[in-house]
Protein backbone atom coordinates (compact mmCIF):
# COMPACT_ATOMS: atom_id res chain seq x y z
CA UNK A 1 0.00 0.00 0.00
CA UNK A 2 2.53 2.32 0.87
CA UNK A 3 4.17 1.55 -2.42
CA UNK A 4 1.27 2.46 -4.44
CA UNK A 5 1.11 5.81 -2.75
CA UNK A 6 4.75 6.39 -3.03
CA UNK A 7 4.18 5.58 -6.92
CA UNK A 8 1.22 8.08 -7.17
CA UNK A 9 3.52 10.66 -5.89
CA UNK A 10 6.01 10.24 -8.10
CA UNK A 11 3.88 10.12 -11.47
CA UNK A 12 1.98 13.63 -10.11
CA UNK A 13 5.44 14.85 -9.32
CA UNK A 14 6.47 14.09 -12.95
CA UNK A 15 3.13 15.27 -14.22
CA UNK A 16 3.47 18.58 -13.06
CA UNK A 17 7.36 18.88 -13.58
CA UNK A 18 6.58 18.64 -17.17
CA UNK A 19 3.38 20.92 -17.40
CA UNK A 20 6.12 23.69 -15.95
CA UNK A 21 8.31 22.74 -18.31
CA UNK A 22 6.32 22.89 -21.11
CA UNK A 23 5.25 27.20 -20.21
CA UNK A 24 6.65 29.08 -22.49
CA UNK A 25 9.16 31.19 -20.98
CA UNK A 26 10.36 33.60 -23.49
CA UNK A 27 10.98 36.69 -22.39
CA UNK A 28 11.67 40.33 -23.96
CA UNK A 29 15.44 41.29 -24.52
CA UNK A 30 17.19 44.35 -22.55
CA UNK A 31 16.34 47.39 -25.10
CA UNK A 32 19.47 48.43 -26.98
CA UNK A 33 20.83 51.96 -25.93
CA UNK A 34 20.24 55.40 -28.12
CA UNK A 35 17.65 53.61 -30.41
CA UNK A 36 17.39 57.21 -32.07
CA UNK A 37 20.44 57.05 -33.50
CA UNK A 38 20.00 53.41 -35.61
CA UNK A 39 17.71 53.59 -39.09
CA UNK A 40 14.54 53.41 -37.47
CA UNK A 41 11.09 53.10 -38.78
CA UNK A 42 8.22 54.39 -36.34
CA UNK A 43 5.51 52.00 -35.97
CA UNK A 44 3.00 54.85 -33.97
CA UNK A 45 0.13 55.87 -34.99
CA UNK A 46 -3.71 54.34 -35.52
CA UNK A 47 -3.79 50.72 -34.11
CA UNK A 48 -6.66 48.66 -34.62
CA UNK A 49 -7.82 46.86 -31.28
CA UNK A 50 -10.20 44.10 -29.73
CA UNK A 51 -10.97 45.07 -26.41
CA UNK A 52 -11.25 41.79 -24.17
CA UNK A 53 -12.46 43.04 -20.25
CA UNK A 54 -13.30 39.36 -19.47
CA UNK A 55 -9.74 37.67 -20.71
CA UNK A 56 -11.66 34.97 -23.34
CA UNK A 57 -8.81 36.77 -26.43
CA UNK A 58 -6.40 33.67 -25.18
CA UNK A 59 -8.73 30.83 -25.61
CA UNK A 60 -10.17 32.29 -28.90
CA UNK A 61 -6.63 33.00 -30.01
CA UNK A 62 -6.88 36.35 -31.35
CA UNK A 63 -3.48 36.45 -32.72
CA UNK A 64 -3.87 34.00 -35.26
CA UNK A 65 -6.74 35.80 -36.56
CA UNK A 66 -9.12 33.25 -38.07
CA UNK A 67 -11.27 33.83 -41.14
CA UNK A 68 -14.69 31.87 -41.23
CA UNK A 69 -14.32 29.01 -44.09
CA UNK A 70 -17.77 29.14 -44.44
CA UNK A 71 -21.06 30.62 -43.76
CA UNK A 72 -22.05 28.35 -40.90
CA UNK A 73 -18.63 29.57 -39.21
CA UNK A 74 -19.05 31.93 -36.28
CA UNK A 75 -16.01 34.18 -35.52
CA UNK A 76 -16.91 36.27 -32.49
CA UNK A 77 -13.90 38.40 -31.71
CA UNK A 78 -12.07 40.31 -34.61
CA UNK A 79 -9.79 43.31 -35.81
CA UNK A 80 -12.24 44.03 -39.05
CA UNK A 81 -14.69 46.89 -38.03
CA UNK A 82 -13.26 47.34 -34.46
CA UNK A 83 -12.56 50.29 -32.67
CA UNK A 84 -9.34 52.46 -33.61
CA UNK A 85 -6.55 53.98 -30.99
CA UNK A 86 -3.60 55.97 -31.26
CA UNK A 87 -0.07 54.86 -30.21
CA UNK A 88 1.80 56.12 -28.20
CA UNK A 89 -0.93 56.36 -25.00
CA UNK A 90 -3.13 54.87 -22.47
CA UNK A 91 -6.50 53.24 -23.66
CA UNK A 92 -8.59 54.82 -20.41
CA UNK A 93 -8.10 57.99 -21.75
CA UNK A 94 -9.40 57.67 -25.53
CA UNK A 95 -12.23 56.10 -24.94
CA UNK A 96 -15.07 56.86 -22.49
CA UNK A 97 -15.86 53.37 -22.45
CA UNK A 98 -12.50 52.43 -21.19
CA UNK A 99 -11.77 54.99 -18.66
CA UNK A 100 -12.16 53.03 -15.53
CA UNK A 101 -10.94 49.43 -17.04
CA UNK A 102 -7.91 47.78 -15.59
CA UNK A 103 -8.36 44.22 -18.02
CA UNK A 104 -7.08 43.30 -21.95
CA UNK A 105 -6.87 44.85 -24.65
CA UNK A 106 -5.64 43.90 -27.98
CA UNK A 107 -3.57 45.75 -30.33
CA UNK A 108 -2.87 45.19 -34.24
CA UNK A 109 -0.39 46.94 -36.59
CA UNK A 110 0.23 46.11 -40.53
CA UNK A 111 3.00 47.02 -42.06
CA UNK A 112 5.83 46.62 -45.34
CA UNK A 113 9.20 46.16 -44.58
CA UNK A 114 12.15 44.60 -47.06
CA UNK A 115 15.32 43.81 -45.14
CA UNK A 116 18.45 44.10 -47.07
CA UNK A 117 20.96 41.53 -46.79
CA UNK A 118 23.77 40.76 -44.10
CA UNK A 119 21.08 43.46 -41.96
CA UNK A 120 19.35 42.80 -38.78
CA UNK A 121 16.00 44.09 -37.70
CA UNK A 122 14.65 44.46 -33.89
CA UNK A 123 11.12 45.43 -32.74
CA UNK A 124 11.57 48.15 -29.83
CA UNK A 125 8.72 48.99 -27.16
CA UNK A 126 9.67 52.09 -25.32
CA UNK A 127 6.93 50.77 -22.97
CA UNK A 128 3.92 48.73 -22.24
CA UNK A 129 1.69 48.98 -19.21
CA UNK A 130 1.36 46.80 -17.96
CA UNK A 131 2.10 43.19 -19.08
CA UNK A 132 2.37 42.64 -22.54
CA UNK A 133 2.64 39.23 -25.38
CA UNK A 134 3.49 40.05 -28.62
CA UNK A 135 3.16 38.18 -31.84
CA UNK A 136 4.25 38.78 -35.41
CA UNK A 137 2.75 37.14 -37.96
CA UNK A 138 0.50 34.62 -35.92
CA UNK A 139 3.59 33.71 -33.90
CA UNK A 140 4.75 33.94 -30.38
CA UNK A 141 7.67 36.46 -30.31
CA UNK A 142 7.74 36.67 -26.38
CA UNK A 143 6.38 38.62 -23.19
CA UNK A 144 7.57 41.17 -20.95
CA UNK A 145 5.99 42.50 -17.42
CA UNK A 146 6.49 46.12 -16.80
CA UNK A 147 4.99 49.41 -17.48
CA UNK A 148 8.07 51.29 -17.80
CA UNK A 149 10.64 49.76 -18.78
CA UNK A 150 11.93 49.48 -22.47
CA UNK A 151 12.29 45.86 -24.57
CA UNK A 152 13.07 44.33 -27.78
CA UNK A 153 12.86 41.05 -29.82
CA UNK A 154 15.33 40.29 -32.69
CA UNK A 155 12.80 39.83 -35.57
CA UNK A 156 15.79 39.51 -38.05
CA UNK A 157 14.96 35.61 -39.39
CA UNK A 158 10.96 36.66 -38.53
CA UNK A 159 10.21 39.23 -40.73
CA UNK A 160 8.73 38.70 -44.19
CA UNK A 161 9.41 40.14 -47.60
CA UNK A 162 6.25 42.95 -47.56
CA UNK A 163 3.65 42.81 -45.40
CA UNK A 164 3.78 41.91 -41.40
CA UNK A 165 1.36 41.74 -38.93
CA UNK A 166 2.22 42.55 -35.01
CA UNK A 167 -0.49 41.87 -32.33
CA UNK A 168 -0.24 43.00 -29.10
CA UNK A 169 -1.89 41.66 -26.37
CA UNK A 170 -1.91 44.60 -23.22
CA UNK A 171 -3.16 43.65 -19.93
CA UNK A 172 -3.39 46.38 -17.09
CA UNK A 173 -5.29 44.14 -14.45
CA UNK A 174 -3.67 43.65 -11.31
CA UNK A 175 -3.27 41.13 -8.71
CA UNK A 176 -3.10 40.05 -5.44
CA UNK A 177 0.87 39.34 -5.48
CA UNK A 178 1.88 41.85 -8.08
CA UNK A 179 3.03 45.58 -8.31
CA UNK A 180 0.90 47.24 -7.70
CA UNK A 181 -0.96 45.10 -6.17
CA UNK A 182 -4.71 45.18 -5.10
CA UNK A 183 -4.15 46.62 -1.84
CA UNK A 184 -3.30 50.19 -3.20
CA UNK A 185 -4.52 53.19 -3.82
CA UNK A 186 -3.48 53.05 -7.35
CA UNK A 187 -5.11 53.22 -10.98
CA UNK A 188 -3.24 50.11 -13.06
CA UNK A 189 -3.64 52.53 -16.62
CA UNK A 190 -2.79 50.68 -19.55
CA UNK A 191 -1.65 50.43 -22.91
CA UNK A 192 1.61 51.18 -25.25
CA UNK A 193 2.49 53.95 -24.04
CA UNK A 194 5.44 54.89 -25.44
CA UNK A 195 7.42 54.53 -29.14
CA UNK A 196 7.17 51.31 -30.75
CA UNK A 197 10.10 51.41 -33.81
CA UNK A 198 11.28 48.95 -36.12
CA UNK A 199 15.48 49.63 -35.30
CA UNK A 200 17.71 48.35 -38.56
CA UNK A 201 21.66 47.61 -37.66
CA UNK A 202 24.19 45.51 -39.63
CA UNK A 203 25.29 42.39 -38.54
CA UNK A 204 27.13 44.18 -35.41
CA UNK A 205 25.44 46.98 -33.70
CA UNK A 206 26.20 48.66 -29.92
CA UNK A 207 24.41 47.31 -27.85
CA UNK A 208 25.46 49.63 -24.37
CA UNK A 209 28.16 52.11 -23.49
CA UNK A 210 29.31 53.97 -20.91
CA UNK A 211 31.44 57.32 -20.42
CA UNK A 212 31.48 59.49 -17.32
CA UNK A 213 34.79 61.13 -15.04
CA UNK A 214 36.66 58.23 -13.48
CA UNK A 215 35.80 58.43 -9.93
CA UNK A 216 37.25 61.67 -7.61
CA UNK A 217 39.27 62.80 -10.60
CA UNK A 218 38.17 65.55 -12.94
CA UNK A 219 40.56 64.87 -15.90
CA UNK A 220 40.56 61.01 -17.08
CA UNK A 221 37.77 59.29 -18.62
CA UNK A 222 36.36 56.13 -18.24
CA UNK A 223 34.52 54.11 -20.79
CA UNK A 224 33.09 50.49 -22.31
CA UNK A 225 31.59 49.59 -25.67
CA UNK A 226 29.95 46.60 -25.37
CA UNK A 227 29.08 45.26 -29.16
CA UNK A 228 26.34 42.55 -30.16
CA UNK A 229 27.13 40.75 -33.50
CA UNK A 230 29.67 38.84 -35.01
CA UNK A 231 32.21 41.43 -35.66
CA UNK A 232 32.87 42.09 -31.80
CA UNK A 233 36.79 41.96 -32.38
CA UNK A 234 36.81 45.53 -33.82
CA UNK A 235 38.06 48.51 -32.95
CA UNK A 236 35.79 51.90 -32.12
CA UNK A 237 36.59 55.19 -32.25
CA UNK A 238 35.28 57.45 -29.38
CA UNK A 239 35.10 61.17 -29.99
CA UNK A 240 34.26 64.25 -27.57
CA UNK A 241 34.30 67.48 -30.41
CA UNK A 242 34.21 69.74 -27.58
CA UNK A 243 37.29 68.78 -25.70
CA UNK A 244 39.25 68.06 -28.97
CA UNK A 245 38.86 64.25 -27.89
CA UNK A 246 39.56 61.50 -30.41
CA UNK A 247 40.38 57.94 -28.93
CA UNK A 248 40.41 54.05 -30.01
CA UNK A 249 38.81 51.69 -28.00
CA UNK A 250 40.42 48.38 -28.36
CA UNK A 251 39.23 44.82 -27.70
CA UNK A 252 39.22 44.20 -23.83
CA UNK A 253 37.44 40.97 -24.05
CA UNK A 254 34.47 39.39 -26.21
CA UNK A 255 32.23 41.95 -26.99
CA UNK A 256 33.44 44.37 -24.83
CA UNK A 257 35.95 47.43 -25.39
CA UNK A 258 37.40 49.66 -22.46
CA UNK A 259 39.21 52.73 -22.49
CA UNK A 260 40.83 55.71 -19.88
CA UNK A 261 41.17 59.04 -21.47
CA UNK A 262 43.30 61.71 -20.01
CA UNK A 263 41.48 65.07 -20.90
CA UNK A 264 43.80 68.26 -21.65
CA UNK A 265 43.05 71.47 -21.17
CA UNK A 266 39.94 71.75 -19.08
């Protein structure tokens, strides 16, 4: 008997082992620094959207955006005919209807894009309030949780030749063991609220950097490069017009260039 129990332990311990295996888990990327600077495309503007205030989008899978096959076929929730809003902003505040709602919304944007060869392509949110799944072209690119924070997938080997579809699934609701949570005095607004670009590098971009005054001194320099790509054993200039500044970083180890600058004349 005490077997048998031990057995039944085991094959629910297994059982739910591999149901949390099987989550997906893929989450946003760390937003590259100065995404100004890159060829960008701005992706703001009119959005079409579904709103969803009771949560049924996931089970009717509203990013794969299903067409009736025939006339018996009954497709309740669509993009077609739906209400429009205007990225970047909150949903509560363009539409009267949605100025108390804390729940899901969905978001779609169409668009052309032809990627050149030996380029990569990235899809930057400069936020989303406040957890957000995205999809491009029916498919799962990944989530992040976060109103304020910016993110990115590599959409690179995702894109296609023309047109592209990204959906956007926003959810502002909050819970018991979240921030905020339900215990607050606090309005959970939501939507994309910031820029959302389409950012263009070649096949090595910079990713981060640093420069600032090296610590209690007020003539050296201190700075990093850190590179994302396959080119990372490269050199990079660094200039400062101002102070007459013009410097080589060199490699300092994979991906990553550091450099001290003694300033003149200030």
């Amino acid at each position: 008997m005490k077997k048998t129990k031990l057995y039944i332990s085991l094959i629910r311990a297994v059982i739910i082992c591999s149901s949390l295996l099987s989550i997906d888990s893929t989450y946003a990327q760390s937003a590259m620094i100065n995404v100004a600077s890159p060829n960008t495309t701005l992706l703001n503007g009119q959005w079409k959207v579904i709103i969803d205030p009771t949560g049924i989008g996931d089970w009717r899978q509203v990013w794969k955006e299903k067409k009736p096959g025939k006339k018996t076929d009954f497709i309740e929730y669509s993009f077609k005919g739906g209400p429009i809003l205007h990225v970047q902003g909150d949903f509560n505040l363009q539409m009267c209807e949605l100025t108390y709602m804390e729940g899901t919304v969905w978001y779609k944007k169409t668009f052309s894009y032809n990627l050149p060869t030996g380029k990569r392509l990235f899809l930057h949110f400069g936020a989303v309030n406040y957890c957000a799944d995205i999809y491009l072209n029916g498919n799962l690119l990944g989530s992040q949780e976060g109103g304020f924070t910016p993110f990115q997938f590599e959409i690179t080997n995702a894109i296609h030749t023309g047109e592209n579809t990204i959906i956007v699934k926003v959810n502002s609701q909050r819970v018991k063991n979240g921030l905020p949570g339900l215990g607050y005095d606090w309005f959970n607004y939501g939507g994309i609220t910031r820029d959302v670009d389409l950012i263009e590098t070649g096949d090595t971009y910079i990713e981060d950097y640093s420069i600032q005054l090296k610590k209690v001194s007020l003539n050296s320099v201190l700075g990093w490069v850190q590179l994302n790509g396959v080119q990372t054993e490269q050199n990079i200039v660094i200039k400062i017009p101002e102070l007459q500044v013009y410097s080589i970083l060199t490699k300092h180890q994979p991906g990553w260039l550091l450099k001290k600058i003694l300033l003149r004349n200030i």
